[in-house]
PDB file of N, CA and C in Angstrom:
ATOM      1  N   UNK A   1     241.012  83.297 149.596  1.00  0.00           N
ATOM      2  CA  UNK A   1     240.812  84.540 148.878  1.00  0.00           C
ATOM      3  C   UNK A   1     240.875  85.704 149.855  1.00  0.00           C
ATOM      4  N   UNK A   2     241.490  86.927 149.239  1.00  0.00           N
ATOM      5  CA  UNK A   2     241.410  88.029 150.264  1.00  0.00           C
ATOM      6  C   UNK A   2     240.483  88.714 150.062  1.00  0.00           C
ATOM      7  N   UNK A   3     239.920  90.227 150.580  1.00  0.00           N
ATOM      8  CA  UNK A   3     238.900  90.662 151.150  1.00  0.00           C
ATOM      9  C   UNK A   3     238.845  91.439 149.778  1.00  0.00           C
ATOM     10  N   UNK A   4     239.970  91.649 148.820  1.00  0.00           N
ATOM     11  CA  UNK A   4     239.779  92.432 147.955  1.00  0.00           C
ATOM     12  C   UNK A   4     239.427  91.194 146.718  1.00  0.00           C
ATOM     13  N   UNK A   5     239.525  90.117 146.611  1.00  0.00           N
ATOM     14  CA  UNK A   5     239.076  89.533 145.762  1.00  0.00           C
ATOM     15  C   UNK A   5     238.016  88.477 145.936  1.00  0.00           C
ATOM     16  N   UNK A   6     237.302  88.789 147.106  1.00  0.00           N
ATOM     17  CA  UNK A   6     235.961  87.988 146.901  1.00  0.00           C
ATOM     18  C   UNK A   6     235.169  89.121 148.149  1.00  0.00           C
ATOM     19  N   UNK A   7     233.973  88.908 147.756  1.00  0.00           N
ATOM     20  CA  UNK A   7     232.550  88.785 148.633  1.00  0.00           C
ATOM     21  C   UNK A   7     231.907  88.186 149.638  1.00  0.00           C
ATOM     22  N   UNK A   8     231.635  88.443 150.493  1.00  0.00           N
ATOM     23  CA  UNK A   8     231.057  87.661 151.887  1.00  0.00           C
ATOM     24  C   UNK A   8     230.254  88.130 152.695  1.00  0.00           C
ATOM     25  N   UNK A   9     228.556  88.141 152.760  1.00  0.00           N
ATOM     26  CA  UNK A   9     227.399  88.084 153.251  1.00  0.00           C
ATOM     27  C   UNK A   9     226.735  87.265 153.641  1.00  0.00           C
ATOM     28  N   UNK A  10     226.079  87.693 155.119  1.00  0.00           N
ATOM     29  CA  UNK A  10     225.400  86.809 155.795  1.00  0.00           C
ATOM     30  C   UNK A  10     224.298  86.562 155.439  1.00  0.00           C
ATOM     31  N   UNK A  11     223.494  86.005 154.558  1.00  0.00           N
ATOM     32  CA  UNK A  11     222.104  86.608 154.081  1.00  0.00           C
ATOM     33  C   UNK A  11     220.943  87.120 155.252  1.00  0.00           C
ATOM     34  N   UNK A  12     220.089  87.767 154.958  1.00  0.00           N
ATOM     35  CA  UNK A  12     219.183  87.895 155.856  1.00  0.00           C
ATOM     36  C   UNK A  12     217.776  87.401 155.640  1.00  0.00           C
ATOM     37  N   UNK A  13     217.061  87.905 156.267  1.00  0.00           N
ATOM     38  CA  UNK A  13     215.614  87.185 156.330  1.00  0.00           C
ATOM     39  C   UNK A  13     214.775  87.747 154.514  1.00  0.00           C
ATOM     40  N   UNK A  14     215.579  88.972 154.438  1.00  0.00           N
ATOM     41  CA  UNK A  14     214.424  89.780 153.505  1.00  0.00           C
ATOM     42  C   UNK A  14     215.324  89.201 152.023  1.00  0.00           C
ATOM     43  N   UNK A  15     216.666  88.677 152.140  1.00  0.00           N
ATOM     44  CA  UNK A  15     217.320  88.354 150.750  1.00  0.00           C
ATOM     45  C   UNK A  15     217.018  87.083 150.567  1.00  0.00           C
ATOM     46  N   UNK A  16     216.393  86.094 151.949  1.00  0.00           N
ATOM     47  CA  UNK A  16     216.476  84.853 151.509  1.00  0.00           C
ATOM     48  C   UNK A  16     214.958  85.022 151.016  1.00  0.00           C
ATOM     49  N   UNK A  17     214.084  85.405 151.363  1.00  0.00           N
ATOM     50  CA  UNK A  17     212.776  85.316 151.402  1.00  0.00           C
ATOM     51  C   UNK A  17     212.415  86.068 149.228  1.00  0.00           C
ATOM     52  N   UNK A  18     213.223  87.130 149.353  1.00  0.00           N
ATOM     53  CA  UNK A  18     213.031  87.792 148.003  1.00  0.00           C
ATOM     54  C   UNK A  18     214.106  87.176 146.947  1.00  0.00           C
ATOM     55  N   UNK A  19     214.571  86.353 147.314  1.00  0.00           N
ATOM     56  CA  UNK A  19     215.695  85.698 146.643  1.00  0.00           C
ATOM     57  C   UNK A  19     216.572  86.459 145.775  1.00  0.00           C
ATOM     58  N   UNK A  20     217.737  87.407 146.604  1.00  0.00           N
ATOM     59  CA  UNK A  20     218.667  87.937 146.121  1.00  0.00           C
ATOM     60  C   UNK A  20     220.091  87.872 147.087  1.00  0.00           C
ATOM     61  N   UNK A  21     221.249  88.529 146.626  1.00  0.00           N
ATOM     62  CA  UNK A  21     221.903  88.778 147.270  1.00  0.00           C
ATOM     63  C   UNK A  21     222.340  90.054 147.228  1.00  0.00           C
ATOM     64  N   UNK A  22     222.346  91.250 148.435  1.00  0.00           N
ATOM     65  CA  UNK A  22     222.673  92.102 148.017  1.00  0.00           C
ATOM     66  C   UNK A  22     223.930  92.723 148.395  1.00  0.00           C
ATOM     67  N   UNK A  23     224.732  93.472 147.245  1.00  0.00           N
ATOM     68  CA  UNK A  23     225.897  94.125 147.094  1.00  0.00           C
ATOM     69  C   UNK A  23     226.090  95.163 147.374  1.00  0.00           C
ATOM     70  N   UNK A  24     227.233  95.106 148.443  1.00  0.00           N
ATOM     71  CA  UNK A  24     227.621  96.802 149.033  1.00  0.00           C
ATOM     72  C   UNK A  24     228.143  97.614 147.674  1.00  0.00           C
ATOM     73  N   UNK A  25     227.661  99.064 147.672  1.00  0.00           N
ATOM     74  CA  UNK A  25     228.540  99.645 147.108  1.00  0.00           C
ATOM     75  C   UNK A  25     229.542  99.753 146.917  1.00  0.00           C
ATOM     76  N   UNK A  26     230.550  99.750 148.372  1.00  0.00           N
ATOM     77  CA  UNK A  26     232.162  99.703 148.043  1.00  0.00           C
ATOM     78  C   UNK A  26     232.416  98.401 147.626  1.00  0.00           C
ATOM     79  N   UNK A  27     232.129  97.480 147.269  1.00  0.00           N
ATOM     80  CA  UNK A  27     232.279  96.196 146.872  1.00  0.00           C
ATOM     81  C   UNK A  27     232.024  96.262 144.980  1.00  0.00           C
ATOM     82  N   UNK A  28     231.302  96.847 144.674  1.00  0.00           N
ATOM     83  CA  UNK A  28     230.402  96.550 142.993  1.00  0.00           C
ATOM     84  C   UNK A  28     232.143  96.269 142.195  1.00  0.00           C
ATOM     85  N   UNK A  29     233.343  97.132 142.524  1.00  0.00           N
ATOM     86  CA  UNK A  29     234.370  97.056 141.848  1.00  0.00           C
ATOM     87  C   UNK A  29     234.553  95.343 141.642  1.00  0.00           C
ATOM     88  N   UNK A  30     234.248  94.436 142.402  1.00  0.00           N
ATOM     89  CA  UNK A  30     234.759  92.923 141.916  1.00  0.00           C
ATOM     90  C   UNK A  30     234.336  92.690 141.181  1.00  0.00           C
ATOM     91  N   UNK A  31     232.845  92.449 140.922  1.00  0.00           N
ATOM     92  CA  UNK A  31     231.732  92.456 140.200  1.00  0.00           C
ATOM     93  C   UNK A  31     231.729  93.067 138.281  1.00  0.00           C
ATOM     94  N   UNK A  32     231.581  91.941 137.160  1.00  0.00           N
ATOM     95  CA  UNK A  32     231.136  92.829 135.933  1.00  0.00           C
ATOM     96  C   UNK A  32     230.398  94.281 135.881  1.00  0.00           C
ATOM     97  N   UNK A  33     230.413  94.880 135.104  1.00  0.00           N
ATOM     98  CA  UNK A  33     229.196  96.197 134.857  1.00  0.00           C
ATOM     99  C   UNK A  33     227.945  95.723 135.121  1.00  0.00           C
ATOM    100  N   UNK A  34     227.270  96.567 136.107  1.00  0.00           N
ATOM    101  CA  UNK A  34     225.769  96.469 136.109  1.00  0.00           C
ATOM    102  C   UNK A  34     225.234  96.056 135.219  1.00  0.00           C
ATOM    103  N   UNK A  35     224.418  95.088 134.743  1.00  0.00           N
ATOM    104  CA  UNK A  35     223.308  94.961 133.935  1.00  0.00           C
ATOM    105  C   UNK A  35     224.476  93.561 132.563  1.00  0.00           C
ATOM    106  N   UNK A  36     225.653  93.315 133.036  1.00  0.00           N
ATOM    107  CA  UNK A  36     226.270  92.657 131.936  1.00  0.00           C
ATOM    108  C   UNK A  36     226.313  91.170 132.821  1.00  0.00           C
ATOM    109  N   UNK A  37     225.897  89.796 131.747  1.00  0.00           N
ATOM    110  CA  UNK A  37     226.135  88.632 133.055  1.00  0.00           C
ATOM    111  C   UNK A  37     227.335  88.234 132.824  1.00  0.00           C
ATOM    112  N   UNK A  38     227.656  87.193 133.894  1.00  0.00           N
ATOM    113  CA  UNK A  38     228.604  86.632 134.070  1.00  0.00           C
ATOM    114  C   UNK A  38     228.115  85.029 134.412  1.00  0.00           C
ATOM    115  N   UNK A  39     229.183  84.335 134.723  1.00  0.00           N
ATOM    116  CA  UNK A  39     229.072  82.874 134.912  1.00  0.00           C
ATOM    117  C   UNK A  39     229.536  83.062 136.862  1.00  0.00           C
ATOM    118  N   UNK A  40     228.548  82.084 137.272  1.00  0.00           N
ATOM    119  CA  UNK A  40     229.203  81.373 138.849  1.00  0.00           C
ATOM    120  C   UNK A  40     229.147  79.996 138.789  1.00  0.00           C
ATOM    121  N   UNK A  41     230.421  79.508 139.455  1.00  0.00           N
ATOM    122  CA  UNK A  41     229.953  78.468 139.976  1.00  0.00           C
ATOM    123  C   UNK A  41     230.050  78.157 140.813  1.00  0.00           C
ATOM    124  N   UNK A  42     228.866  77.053 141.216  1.00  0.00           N
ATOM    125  CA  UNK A  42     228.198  77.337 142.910  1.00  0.00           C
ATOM    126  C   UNK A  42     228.171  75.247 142.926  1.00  0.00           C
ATOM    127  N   UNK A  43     229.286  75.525 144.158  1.00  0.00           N
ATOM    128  CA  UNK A  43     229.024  73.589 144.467  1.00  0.00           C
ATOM    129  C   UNK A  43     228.793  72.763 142.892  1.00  0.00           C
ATOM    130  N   UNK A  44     229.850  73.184 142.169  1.00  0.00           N
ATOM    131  CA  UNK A  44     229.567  72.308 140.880  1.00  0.00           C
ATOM    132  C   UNK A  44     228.942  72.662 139.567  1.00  0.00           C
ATOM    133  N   UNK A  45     227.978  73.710 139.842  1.00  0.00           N
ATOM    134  CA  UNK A  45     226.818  73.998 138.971  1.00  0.00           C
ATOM    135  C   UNK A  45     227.235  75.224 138.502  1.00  0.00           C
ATOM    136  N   UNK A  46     227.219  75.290 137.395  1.00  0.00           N
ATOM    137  CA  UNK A  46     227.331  76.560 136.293  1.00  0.00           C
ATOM    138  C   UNK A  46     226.189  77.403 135.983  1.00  0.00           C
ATOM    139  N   UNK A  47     225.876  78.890 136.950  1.00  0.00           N
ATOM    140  CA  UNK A  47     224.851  79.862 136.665  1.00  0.00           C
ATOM    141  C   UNK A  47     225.257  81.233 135.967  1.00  0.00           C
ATOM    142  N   UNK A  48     224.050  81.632 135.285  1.00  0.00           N
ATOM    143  CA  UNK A  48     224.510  82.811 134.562  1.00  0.00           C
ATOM    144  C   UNK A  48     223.788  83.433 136.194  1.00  0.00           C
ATOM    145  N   UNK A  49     224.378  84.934 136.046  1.00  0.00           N
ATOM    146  CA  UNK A  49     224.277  85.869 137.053  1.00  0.00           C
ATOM    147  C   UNK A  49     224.276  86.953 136.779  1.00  0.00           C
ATOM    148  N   UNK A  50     223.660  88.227 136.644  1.00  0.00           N
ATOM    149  CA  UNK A  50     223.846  89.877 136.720  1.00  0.00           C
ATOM    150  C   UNK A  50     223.326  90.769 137.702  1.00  0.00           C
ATOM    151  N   UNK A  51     224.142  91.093 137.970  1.00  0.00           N
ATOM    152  CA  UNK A  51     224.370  92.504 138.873  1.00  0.00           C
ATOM    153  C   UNK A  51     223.223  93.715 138.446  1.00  0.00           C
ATOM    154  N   UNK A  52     222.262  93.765 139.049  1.00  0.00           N
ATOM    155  CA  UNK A  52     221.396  94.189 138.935  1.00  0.00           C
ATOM    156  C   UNK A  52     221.525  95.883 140.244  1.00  0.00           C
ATOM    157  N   UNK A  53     220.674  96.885 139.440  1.00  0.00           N
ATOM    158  CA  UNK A  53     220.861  97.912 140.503  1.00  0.00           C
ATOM    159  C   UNK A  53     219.176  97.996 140.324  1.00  0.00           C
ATOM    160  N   UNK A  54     218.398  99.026 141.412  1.00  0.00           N
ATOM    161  CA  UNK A  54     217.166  99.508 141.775  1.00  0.00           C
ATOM    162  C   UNK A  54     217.563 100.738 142.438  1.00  0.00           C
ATOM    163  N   UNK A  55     216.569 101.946 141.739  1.00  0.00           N
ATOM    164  CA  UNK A  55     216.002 103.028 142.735  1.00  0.00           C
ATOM    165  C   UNK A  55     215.531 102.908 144.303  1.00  0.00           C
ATOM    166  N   UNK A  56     215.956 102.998 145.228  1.00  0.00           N
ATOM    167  CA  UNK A  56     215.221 103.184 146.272  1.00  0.00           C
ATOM    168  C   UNK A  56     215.297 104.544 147.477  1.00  0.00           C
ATOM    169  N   UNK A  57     213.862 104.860 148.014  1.00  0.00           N
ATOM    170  CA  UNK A  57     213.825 105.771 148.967  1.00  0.00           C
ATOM    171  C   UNK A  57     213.722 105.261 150.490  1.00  0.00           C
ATOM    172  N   UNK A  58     214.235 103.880 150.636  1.00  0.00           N
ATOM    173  CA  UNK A  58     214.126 103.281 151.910  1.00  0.00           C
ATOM    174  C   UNK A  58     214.271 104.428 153.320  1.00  0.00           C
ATOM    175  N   UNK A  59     215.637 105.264 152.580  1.00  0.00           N
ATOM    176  CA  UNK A  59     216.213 106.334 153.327  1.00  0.00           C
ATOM    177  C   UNK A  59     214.944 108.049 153.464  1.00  0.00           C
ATOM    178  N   UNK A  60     213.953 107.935 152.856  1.00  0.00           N
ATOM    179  CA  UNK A  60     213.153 108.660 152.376  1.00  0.00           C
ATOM    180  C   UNK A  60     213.550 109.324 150.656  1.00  0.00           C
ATOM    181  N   UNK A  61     212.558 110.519 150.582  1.00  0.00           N
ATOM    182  CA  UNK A  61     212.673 110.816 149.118  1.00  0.00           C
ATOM    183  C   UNK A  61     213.864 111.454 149.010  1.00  0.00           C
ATOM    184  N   UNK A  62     214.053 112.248 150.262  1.00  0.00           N
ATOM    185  CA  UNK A  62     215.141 113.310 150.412  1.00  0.00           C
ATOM    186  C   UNK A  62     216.482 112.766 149.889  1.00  0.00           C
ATOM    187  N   UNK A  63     216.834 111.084 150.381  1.00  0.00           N
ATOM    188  CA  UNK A  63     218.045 110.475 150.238  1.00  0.00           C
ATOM    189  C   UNK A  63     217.755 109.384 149.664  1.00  0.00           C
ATOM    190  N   UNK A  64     217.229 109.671 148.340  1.00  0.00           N
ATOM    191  CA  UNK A  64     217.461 108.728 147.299  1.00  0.00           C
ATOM    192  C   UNK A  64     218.433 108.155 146.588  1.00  0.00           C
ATOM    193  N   UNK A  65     218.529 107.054 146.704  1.00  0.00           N
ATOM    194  CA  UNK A  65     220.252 106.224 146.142  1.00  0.00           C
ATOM    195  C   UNK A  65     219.089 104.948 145.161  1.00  0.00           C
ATOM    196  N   UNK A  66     220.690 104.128 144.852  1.00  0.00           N
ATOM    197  CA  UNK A  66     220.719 102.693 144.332  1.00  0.00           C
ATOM    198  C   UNK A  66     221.030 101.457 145.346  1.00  0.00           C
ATOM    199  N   UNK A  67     220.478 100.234 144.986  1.00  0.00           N
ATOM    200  CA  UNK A  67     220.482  99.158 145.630  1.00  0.00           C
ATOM    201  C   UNK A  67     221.063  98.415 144.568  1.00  0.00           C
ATOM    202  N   UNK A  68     222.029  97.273 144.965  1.00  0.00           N
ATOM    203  CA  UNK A  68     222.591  96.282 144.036  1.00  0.00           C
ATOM    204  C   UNK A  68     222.362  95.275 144.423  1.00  0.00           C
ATOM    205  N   UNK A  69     222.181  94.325 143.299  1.00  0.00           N
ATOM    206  CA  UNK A  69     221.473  92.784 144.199  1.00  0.00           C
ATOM    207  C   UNK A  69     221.985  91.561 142.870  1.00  0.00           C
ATOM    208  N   UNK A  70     222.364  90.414 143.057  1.00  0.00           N
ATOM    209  CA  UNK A  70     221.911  89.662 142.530  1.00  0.00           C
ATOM    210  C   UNK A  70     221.179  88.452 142.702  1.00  0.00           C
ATOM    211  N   UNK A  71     220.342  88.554 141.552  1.00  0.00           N
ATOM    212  CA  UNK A  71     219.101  87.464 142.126  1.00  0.00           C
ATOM    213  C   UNK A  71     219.904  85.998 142.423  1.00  0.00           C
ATOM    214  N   UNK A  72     219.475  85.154 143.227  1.00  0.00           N
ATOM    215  CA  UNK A  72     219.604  84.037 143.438  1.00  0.00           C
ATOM    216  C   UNK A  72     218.905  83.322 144.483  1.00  0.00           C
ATOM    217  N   UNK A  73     218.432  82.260 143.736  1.00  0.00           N
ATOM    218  CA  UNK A  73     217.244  81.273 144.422  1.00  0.00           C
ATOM    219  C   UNK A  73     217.762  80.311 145.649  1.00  0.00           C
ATOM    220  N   UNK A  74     216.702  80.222 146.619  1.00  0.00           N
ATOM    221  CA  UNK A  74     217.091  78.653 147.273  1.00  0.00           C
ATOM    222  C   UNK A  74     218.505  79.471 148.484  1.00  0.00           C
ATOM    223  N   UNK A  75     218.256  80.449 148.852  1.00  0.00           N
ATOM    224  CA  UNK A  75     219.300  80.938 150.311  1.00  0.00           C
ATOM    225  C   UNK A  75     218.313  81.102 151.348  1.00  0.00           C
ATOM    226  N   UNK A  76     219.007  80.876 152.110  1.00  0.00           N
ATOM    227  CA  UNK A  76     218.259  80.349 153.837  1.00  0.00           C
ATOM    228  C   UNK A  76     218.809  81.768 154.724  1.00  0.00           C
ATOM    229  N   UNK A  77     217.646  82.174 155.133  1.00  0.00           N
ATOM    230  CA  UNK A  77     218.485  83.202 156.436  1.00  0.00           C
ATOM    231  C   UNK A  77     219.620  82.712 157.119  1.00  0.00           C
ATOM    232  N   UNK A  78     220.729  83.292 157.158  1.00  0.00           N
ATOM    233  CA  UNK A  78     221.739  83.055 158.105  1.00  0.00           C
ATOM    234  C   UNK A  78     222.605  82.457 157.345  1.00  0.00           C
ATOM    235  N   UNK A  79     222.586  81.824 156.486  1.00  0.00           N
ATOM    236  CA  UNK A  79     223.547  81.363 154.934  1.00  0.00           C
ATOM    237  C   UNK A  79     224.600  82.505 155.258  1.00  0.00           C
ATOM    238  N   UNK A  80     225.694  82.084 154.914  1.00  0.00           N
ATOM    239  CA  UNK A  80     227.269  82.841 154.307  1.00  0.00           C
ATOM    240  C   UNK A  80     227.849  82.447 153.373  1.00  0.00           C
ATOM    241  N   UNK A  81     227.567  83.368 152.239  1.00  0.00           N
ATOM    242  CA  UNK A  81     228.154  83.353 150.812  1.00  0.00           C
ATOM    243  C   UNK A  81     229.023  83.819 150.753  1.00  0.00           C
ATOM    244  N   UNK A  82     230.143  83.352 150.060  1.00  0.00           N
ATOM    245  CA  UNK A  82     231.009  83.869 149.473  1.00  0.00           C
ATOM    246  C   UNK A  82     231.567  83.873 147.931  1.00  0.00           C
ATOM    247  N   UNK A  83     231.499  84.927 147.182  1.00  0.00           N
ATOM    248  CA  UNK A  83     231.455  84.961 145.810  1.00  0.00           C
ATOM    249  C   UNK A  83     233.158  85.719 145.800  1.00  0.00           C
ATOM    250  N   UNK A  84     233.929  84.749 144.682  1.00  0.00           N
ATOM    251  CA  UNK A  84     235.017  85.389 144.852  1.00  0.00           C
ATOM    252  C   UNK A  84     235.265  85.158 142.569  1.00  0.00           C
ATOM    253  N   UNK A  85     236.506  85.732 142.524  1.00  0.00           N
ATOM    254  CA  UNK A  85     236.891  85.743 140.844  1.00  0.00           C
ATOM    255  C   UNK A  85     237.714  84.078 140.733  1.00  0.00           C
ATOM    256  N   UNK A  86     237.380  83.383 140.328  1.00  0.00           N
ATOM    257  CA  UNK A  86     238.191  82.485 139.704  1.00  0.00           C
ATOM    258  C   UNK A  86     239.729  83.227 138.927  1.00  0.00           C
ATOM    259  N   UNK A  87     240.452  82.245 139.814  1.00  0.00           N
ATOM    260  CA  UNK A  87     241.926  82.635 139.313  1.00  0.00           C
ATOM    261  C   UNK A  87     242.408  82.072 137.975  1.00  0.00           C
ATOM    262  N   UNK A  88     241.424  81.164 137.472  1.00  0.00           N
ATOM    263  CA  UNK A  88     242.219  79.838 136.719  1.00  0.00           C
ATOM    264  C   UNK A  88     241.205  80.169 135.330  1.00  0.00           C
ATOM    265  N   UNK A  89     240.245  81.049 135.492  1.00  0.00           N
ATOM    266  CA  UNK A  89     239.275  80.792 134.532  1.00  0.00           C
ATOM    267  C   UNK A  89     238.984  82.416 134.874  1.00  0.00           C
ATOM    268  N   UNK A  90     239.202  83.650 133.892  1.00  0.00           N
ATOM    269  CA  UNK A  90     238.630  84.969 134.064  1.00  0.00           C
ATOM    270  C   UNK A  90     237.465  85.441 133.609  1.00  0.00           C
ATOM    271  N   UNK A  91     236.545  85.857 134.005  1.00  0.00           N
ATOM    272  CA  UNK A  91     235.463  86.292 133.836  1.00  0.00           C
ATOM    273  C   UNK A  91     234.394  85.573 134.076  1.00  0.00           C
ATOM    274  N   UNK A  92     234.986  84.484 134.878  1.00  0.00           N
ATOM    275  CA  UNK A  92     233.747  83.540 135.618  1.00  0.00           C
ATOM    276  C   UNK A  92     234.511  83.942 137.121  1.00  0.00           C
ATOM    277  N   UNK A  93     233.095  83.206 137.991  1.00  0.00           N
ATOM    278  CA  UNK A  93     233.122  83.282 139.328  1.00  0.00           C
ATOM    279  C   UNK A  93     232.909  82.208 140.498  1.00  0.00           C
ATOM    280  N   UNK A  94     233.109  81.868 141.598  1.00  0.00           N
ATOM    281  CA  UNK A  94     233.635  80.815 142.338  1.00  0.00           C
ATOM    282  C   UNK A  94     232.559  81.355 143.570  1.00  0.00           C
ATOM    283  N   UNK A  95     231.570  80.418 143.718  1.00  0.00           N
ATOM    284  CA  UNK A  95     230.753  80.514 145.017  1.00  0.00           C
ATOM    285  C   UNK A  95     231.118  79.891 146.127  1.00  0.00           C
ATOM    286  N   UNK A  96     230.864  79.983 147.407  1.00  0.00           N
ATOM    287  CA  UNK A  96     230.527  78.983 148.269  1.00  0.00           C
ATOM    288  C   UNK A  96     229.595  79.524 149.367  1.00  0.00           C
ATOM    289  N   UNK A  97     228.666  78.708 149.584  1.00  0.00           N
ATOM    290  CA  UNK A  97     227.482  79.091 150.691  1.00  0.00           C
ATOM    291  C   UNK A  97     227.872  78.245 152.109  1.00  0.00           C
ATOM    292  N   UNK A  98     227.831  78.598 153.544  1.00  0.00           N
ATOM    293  CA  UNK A  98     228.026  77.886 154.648  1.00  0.00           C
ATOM    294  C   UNK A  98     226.819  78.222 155.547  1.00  0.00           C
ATOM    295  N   UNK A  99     225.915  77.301 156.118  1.00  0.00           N
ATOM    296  CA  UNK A  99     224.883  77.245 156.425  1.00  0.00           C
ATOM    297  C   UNK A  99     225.113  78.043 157.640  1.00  0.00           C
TER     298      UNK A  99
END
C-alpha cells in the first residue's frame, strides 16, 4: 500500500496505555466522517471502528484545536500499525500491527 492509501503509527506509551490510536490531521482524508463507523480487519477478526475527534488545550487555551483517535484495545508501546482501505471490499479496512 502507498502512503496515500494507508496509515502507519508507532504507538506510544500514552495510546497503548489509554487504548487508542491517534490520527494525524493531514491523514483524517483516508478515514470515513468523524463520528460514522466502519469495519477493520485486524489478523482475521472483523471490528467495528469510529473515528472519533476531542477538544483539546494540550497547546494551552490560546491554541485550542481537535484530537482524532480511534479507540482500540490490547496495543503495546512500540507496536506499528498499519490501517490501510481494502481494495477488494470498499468501505471496510485492512489492519496490520508489527511488534
Amino acid at each position: 500500500m502507498s502512503n496515500d492509501e494507508s496509515y502507519t503509527r508507532k504507538i506510544s506509551s500514552e495510546e497503548a496505555r489509554e487504548g487508542y490510536i491517534f490520527i494525524l490531521k493531514n491523514r483524517l482524508s483516508l478515514f470515513p466522517p468523524i463520528g460514522k463507523s466502519f469495519t477493520i480487519v485486524d489478523r482475521g477478526n472483523t471490528k467495528r471502528a469510529v473515528l472519533e475527534s476531542y477538544h483539546c488545550t494540550c497547546r494551552g487555551p490560546e491554541r485550542a484545536h481537535d484530537h482524532y483517535i480511534i479507540k482500540w484495545a490490547g496495543l503495546r508501546r512500540g507496536d506499528k500499525i498499519t490501517i490501510g482501505r481494502d481494495k477488494q471490499n470498499p468501505g471496510r479496512y485492512v489492519c496490520s500491527t508489527k511488534p
